[in-house]
C-alpha atoms as a PDB file:
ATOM      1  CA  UNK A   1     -10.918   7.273 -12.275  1.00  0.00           C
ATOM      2  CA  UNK A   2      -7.686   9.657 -12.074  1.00  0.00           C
ATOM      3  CA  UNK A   3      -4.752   7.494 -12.693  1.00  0.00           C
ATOM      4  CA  UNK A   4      -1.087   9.000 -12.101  1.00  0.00           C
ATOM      5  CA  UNK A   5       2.199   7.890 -12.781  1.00  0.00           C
ATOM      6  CA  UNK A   6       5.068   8.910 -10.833  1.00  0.00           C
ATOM      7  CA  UNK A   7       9.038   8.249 -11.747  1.00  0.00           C
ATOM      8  CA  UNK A   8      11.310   9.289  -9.292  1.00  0.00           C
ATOM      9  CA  UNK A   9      14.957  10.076 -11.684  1.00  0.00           C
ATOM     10  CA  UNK A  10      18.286  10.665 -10.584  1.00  0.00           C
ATOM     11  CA  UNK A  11      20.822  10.911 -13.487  1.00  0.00           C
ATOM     12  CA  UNK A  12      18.466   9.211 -15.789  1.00  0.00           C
ATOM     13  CA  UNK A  13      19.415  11.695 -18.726  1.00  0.00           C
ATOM     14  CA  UNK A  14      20.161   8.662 -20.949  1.00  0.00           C
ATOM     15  CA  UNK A  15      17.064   6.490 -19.939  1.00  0.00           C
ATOM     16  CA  UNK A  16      14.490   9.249 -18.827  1.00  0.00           C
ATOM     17  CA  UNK A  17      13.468   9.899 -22.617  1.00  0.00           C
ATOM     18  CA  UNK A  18      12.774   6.570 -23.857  1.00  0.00           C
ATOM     19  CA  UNK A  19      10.741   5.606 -20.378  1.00  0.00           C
ATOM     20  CA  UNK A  20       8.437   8.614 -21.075  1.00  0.00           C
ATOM     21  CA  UNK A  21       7.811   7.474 -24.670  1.00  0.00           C
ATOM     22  CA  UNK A  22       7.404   3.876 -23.935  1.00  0.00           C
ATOM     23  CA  UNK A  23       4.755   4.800 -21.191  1.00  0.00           C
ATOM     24  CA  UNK A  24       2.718   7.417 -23.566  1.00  0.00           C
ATOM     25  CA  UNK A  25       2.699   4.436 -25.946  1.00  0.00           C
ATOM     26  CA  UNK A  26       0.841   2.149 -23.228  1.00  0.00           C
ATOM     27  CA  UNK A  27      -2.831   2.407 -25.028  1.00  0.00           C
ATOM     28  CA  UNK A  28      -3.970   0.213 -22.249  1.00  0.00           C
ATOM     29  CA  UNK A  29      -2.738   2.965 -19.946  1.00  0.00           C
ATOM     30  CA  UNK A  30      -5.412   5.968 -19.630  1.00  0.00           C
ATOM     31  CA  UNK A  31      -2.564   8.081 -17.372  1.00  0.00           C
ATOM     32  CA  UNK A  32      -4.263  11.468 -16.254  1.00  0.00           C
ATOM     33  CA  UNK A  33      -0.974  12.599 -15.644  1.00  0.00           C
ATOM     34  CA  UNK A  34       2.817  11.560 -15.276  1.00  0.00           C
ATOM     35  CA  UNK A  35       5.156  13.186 -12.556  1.00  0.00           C
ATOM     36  CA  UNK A  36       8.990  13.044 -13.498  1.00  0.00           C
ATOM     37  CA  UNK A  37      10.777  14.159 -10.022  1.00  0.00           C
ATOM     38  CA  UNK A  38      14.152  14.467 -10.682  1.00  0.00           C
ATOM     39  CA  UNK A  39      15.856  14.020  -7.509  1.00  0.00           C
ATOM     40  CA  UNK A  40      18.831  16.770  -7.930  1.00  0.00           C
ATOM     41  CA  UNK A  41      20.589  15.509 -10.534  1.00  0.00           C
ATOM     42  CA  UNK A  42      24.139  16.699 -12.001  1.00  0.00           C
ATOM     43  CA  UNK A  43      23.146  15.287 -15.692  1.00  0.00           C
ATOM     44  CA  UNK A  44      20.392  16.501 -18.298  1.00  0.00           C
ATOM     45  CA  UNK A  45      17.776  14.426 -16.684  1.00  0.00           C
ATOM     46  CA  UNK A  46      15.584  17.584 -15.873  1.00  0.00           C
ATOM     47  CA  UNK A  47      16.294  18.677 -19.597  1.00  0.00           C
ATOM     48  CA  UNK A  48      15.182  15.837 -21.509  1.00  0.00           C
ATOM     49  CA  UNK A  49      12.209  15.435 -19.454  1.00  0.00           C
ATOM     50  CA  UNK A  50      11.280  19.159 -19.757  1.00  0.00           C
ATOM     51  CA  UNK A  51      11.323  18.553 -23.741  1.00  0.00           C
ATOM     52  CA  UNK A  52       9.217  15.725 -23.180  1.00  0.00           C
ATOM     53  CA  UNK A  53       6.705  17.802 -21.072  1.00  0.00           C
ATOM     54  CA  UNK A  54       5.964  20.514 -23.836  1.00  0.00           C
ATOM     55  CA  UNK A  55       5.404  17.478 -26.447  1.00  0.00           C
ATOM     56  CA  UNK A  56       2.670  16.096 -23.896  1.00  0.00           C
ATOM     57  CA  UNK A  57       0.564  17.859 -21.617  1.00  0.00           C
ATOM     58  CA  UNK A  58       0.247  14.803 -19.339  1.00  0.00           C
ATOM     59  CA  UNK A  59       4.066  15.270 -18.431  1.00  0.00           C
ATOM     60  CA  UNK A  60       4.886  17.282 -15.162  1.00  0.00           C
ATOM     61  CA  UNK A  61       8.507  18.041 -13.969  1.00  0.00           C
ATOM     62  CA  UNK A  62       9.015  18.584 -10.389  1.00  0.00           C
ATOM     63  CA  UNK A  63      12.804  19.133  -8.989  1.00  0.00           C
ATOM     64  CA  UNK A  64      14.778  19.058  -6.085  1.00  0.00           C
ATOM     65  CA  UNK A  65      17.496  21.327  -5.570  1.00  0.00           C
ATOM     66  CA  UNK A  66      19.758  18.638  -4.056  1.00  0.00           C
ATOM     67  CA  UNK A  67      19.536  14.729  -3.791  1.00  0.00           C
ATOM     68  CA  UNK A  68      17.691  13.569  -1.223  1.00  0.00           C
ATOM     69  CA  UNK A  69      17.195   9.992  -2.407  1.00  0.00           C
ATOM     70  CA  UNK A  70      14.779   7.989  -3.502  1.00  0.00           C
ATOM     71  CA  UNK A  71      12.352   7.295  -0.696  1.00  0.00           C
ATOM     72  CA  UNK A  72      12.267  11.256  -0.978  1.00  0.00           C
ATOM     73  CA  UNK A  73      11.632  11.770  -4.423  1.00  0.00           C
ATOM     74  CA  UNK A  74       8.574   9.359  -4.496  1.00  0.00           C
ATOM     75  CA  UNK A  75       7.052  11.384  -1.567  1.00  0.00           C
ATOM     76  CA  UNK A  76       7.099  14.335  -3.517  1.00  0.00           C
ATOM     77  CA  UNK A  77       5.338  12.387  -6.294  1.00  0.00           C
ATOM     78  CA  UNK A  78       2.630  10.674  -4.396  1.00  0.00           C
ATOM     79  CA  UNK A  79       1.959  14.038  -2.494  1.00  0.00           C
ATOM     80  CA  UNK A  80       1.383  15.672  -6.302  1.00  0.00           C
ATOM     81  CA  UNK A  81      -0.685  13.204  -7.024  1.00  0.00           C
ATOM     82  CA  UNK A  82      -3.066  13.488  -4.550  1.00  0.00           C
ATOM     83  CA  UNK A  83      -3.326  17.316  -4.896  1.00  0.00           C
ATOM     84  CA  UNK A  84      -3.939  16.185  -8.919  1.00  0.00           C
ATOM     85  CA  UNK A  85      -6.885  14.319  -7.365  1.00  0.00           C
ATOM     86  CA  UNK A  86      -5.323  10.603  -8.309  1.00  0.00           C
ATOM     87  CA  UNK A  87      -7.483   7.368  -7.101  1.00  0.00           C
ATOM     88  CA  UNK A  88      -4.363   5.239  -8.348  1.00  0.00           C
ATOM     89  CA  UNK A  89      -0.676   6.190  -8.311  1.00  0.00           C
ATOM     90  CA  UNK A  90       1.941   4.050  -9.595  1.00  0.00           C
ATOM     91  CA  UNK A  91       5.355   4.360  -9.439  1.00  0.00           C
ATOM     92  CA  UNK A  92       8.195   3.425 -12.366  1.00  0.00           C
ATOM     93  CA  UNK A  93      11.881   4.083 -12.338  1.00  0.00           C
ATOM     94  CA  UNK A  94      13.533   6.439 -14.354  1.00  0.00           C
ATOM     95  CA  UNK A  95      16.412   4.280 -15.241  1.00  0.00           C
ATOM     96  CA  UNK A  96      14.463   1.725 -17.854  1.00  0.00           C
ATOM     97  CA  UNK A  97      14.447  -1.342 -14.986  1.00  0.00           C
ATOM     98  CA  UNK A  98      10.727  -1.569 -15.162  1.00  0.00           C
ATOM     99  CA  UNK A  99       8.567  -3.066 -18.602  1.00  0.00           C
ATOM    100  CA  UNK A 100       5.772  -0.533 -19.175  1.00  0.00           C
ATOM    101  CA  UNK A 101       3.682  -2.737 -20.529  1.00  0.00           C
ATOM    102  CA  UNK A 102       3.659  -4.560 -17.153  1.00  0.00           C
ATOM    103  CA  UNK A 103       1.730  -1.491 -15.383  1.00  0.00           C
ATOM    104  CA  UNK A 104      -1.393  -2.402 -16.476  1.00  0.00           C
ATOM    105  CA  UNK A 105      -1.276  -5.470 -14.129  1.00  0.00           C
ATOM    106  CA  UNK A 106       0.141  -3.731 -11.204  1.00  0.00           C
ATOM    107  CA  UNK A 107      -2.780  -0.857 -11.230  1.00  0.00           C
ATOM    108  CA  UNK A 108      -5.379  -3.478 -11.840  1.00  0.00           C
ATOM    109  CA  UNK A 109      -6.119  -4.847  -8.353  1.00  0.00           C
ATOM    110  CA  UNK A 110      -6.079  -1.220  -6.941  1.00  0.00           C
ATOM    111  CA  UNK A 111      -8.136   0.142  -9.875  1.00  0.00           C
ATOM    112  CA  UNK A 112      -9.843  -2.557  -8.985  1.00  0.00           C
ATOM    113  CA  UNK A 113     -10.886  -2.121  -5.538  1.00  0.00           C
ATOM    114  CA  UNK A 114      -9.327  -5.086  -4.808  1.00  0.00           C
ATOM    115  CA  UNK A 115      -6.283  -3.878  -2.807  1.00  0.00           C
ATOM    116  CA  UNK A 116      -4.530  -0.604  -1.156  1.00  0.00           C
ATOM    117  CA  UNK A 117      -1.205  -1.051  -2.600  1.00  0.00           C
ATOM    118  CA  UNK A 118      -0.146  -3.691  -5.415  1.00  0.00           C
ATOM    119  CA  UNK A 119       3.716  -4.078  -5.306  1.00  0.00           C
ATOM    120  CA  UNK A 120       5.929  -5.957  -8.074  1.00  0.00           C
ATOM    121  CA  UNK A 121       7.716  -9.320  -7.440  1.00  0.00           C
ATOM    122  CA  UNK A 122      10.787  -9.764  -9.992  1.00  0.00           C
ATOM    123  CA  UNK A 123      10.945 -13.296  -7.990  1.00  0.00           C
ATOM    124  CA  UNK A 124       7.327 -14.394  -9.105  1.00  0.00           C
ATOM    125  CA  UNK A 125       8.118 -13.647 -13.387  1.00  0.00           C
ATOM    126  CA  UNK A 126       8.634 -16.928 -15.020  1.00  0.00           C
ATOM    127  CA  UNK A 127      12.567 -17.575 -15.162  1.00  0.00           C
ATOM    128  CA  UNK A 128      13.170 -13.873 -13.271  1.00  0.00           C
ATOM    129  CA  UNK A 129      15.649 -15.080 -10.601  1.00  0.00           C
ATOM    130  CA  UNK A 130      17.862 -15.856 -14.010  1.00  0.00           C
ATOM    131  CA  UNK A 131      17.637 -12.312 -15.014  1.00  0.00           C
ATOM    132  CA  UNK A 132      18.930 -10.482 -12.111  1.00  0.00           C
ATOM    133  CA  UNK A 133      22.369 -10.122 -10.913  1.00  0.00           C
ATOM    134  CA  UNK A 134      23.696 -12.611  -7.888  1.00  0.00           C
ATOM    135  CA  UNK A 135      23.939  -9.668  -5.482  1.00  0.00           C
ATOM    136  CA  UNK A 136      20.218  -8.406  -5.856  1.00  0.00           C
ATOM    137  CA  UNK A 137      19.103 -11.811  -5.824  1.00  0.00           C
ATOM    138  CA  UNK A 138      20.696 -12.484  -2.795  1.00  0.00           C
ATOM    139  CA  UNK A 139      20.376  -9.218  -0.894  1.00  0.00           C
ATOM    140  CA  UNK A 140      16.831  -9.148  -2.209  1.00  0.00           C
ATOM    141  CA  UNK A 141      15.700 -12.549  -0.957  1.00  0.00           C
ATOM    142  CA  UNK A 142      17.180 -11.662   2.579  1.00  0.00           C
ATOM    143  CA  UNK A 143      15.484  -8.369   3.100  1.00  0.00           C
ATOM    144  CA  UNK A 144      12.266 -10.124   1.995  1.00  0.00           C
ATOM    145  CA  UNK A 145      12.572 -12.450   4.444  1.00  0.00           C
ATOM    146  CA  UNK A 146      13.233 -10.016   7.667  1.00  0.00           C
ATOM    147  CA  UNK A 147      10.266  -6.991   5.962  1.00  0.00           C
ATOM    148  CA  UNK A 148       7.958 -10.358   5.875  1.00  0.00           C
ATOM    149  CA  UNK A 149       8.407 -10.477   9.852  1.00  0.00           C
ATOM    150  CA  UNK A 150       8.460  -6.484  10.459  1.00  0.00           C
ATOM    151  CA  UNK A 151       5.358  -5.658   8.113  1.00  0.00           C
ATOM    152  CA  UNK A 152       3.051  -8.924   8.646  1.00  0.00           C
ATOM    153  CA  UNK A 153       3.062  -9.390   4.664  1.00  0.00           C
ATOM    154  CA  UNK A 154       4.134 -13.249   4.568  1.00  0.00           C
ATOM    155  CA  UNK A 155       2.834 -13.451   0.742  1.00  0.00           C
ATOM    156  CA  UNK A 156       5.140 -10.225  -0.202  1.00  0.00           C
ATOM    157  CA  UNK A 157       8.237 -11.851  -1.856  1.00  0.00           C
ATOM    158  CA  UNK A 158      10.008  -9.107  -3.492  1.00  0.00           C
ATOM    159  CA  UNK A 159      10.137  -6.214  -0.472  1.00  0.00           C
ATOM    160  CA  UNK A 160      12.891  -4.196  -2.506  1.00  0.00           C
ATOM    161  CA  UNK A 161      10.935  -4.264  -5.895  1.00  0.00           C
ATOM    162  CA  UNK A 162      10.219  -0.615  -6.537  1.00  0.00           C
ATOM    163  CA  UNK A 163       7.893  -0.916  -9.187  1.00  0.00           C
ATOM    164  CA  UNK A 164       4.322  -0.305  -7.376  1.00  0.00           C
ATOM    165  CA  UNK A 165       0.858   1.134  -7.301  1.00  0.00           C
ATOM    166  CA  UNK A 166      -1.256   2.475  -4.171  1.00  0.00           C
ATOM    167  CA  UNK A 167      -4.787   3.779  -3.524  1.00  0.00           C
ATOM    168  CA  UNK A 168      -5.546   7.159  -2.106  1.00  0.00           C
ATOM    169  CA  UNK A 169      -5.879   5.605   1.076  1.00  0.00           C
ATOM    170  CA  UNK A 170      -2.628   3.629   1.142  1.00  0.00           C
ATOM    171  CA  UNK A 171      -0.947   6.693   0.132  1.00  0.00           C
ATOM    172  CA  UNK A 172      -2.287   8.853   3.471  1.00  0.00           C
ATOM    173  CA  UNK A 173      -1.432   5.683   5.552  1.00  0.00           C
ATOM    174  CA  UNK A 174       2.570   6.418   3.792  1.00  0.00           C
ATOM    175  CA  UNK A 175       2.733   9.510   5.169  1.00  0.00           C
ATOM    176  CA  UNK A 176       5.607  11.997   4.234  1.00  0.00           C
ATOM    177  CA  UNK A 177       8.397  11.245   6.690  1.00  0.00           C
ATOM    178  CA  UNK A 178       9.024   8.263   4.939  1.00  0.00           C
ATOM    179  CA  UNK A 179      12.455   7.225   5.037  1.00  0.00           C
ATOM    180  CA  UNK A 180      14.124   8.666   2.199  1.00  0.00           C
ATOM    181  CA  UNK A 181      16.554   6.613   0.517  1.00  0.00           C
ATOM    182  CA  UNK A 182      17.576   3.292  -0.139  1.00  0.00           C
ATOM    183  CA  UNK A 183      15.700   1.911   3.083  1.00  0.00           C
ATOM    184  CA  UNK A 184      12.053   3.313   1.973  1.00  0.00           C
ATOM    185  CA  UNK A 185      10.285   0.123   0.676  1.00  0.00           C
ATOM    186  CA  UNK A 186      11.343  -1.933   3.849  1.00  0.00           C
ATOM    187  CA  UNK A 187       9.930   1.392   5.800  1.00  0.00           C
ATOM    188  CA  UNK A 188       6.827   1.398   3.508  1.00  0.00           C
ATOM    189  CA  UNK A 189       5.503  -1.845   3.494  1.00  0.00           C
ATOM    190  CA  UNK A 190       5.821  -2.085   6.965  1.00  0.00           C
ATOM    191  CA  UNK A 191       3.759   1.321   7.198  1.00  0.00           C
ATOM    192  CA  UNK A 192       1.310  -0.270   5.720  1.00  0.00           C
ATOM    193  CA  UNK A 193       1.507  -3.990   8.178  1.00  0.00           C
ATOM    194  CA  UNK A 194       0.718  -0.832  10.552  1.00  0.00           C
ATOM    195  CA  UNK A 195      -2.175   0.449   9.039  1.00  0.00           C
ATOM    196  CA  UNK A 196      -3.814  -3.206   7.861  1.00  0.00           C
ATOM    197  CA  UNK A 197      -3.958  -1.903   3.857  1.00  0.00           C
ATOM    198  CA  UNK A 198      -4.311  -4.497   1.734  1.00  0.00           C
ATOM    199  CA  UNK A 199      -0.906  -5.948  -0.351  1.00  0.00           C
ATOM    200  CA  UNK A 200      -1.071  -7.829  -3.532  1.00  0.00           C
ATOM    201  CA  UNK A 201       1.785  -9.703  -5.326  1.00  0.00           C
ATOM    202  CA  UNK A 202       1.936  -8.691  -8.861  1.00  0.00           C
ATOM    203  CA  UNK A 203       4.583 -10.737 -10.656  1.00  0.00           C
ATOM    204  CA  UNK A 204       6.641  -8.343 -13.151  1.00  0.00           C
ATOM    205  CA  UNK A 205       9.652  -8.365 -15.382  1.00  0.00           C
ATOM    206  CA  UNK A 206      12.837  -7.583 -14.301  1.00  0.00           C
ATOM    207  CA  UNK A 207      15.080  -5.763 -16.245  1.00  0.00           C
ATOM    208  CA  UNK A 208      19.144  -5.371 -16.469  1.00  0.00           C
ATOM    209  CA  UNK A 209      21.409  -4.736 -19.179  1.00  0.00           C
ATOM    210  CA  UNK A 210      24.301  -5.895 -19.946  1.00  0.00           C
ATOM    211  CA  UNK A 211      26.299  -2.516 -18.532  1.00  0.00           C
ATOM    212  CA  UNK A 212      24.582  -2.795 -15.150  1.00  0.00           C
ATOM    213  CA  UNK A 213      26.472  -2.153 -12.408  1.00  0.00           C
ATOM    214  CA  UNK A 214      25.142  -1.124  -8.156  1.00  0.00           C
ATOM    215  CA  UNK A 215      26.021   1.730  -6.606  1.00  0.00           C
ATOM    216  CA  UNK A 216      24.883   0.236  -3.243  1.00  0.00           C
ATOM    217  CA  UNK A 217      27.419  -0.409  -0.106  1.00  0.00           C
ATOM    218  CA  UNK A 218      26.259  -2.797   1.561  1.00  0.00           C
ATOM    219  CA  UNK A 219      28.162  -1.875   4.689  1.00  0.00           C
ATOM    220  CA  UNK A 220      26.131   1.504   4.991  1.00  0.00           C
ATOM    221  CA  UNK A 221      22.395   0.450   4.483  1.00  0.00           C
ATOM    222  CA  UNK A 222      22.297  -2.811   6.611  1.00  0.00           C
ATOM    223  CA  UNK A 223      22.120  -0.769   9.951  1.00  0.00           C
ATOM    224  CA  UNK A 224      20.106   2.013   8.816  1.00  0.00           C
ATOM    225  CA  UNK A 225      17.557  -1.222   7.712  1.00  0.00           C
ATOM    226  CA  UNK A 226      17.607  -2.848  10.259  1.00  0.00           C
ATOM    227  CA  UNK A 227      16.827  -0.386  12.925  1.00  0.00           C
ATOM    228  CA  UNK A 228      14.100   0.069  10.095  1.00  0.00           C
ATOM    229  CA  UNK A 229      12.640  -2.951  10.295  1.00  0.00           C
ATOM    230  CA  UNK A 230      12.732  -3.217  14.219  1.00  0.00           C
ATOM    231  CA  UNK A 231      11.080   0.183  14.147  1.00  0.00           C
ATOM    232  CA  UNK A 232       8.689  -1.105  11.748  1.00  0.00           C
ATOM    233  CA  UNK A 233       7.730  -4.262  13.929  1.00  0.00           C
ATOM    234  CA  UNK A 234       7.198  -2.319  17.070  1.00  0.00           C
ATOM    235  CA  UNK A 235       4.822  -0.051  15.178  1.00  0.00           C
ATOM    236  CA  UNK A 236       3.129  -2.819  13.863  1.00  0.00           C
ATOM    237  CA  UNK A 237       2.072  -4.528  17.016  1.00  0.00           C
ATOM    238  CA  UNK A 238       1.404  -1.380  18.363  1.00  0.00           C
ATOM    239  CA  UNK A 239      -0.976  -0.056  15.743  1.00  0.00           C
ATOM    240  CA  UNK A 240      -2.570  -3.658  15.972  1.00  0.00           C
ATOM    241  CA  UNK A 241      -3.156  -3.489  19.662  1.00  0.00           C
ATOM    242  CA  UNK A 242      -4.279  -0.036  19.564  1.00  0.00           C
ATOM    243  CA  UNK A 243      -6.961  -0.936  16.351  1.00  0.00           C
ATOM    244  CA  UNK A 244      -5.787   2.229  14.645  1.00  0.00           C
ATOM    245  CA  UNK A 245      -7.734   2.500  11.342  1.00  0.00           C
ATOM    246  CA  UNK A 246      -5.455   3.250   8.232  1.00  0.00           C
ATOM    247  CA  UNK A 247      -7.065   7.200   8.132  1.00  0.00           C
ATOM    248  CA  UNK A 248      -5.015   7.684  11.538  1.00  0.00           C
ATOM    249  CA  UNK A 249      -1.555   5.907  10.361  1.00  0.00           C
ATOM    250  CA  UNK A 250       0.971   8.335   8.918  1.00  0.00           C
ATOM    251  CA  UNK A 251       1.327  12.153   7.968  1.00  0.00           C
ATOM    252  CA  UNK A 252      -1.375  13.389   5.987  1.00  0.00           C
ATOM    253  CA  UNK A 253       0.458  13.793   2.366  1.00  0.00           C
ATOM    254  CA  UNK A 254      -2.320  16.477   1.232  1.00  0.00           C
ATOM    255  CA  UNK A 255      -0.104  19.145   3.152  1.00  0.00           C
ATOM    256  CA  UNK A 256       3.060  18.190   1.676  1.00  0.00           C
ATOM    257  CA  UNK A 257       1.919  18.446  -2.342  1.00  0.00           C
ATOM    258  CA  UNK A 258       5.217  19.645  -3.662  1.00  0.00           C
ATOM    259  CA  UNK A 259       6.509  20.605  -0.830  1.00  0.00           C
ATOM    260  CA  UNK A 260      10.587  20.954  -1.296  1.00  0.00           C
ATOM    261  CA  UNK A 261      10.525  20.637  -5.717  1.00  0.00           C
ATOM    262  CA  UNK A 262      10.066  23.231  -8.035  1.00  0.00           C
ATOM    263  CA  UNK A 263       8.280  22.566 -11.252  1.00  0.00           C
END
């Protein structure tokens, strides 16, 4: 089974390096392939994973020739993946916020066959709520709450949690017109309500130094969510009274392999 791992970077020059290194040194891992897509960034991110791609052959660098955020990047990896052919794609910051040795766990229930899309829950990790800063606790717990109600996934707990992995079919029911920045999990997951896939919980470790600091503003996400998540709750019901199978949900990511990066 092909098994790809995608980080979506954004000035991760200083993190990028040691990410790639500590996921090469997963034996556990049998990675067919990692995609670094550095989202347009001003740094040496694009450098130091370049230097890291001609020491493995596993590493690919895709770019964007601006920033177009996150939700964006992550696109561009999942629609490399599936023109590399990958039954499993997971997805790991480029910023060191995600254990490596905790990927094993999230690809096993799709590997599996036992779910579409296996997302991490920072919430679920024994003694994690004492490991992440007030405001993503907070923030985090709220936008749980309202994604539970938009996507149908009651047993999610940790909607923002970026660290993920999704089967070839949850990816096609994602689409590529997913929102692109700091929005796209709550527009993901409920994507996927839509399309009935199958979610799993997979509790993992969350991870903050001591020099972390948010770059998010409140004040401009919370509309942009919530219109969002009321978006995502009329497509929901919609999709459910319909009966539309998860092949007909979303924009066919096949087209859109690399579509707007350069390698």
């Amino acid at each position: 089974m092909s098994v790809v791992a995608v980080i979506p970077a954004y000035q991760a020059a200083r993190h990028i390096g040691s990410v790639l290194q500590r996921l090469l040194g997963q034996r556990e891992l049998a990675l067919s392939a990692i995609v670094v897509v550095d989202d347009g960034s001003r740094d040496a991110t694009a450098a130091v994973a370049r230097r890291a791609a001609r020491r493995s052959t596993r590493i690919e660098l895709l770019v964007h020739d601006r920033n177009r955020g996150v939700g964006a990047a992550i696109v561009t990896g999942y629609a490399r993946a599936l023109a590399l052919g990958a039954h499993a794609t997971a997805v790991m910051a480029g910023d060191g916020q995600m254990d490596p040795a905790d990927l094993p766990g999230l690809l096993a229930p799709v590997v599996d066959g036992q779910a579409d899309y296996a997302k991490g829950n920072r919430f679920a990790w024994p003694g994690g709520w004492r490991a992440m800063p007030p405001v993503r606790l907070l923030g985090g717990g709220a936008l749980s709450l309202l994604t539970r109600l938009a996507s149908g996934y009651w047993h999610v707990g940790d909607s923002q949690c970026g660290y993920t992995a999704a089967s070839r079919r949850a990816l096609h029911a994602i689409g590529h017109d997913l929102f692109p920045r700091y929005g796209y999990p709550n527009d993901l997951l409920a994507r996927l309500g839509a399309a009935r896939a199958r979610v799993v919980d997979v509790p993992v470790r969350p991870v903050y130094g001591p020099n972390w600091r948010s770059g998010l503003r409140p004040a401009r996400v919370a509309l942009p969510i919530a219109w969002l998540l009321l978006r995502g709750f009329v497509r929901r019901v919609r999709a459910r009274w319909r009966g539309a199978p998860v092949a007909q949900e979303g924009r066919a990511l096949d087209d859109a392999a690399g579509a707007g990066a350069q390698s």
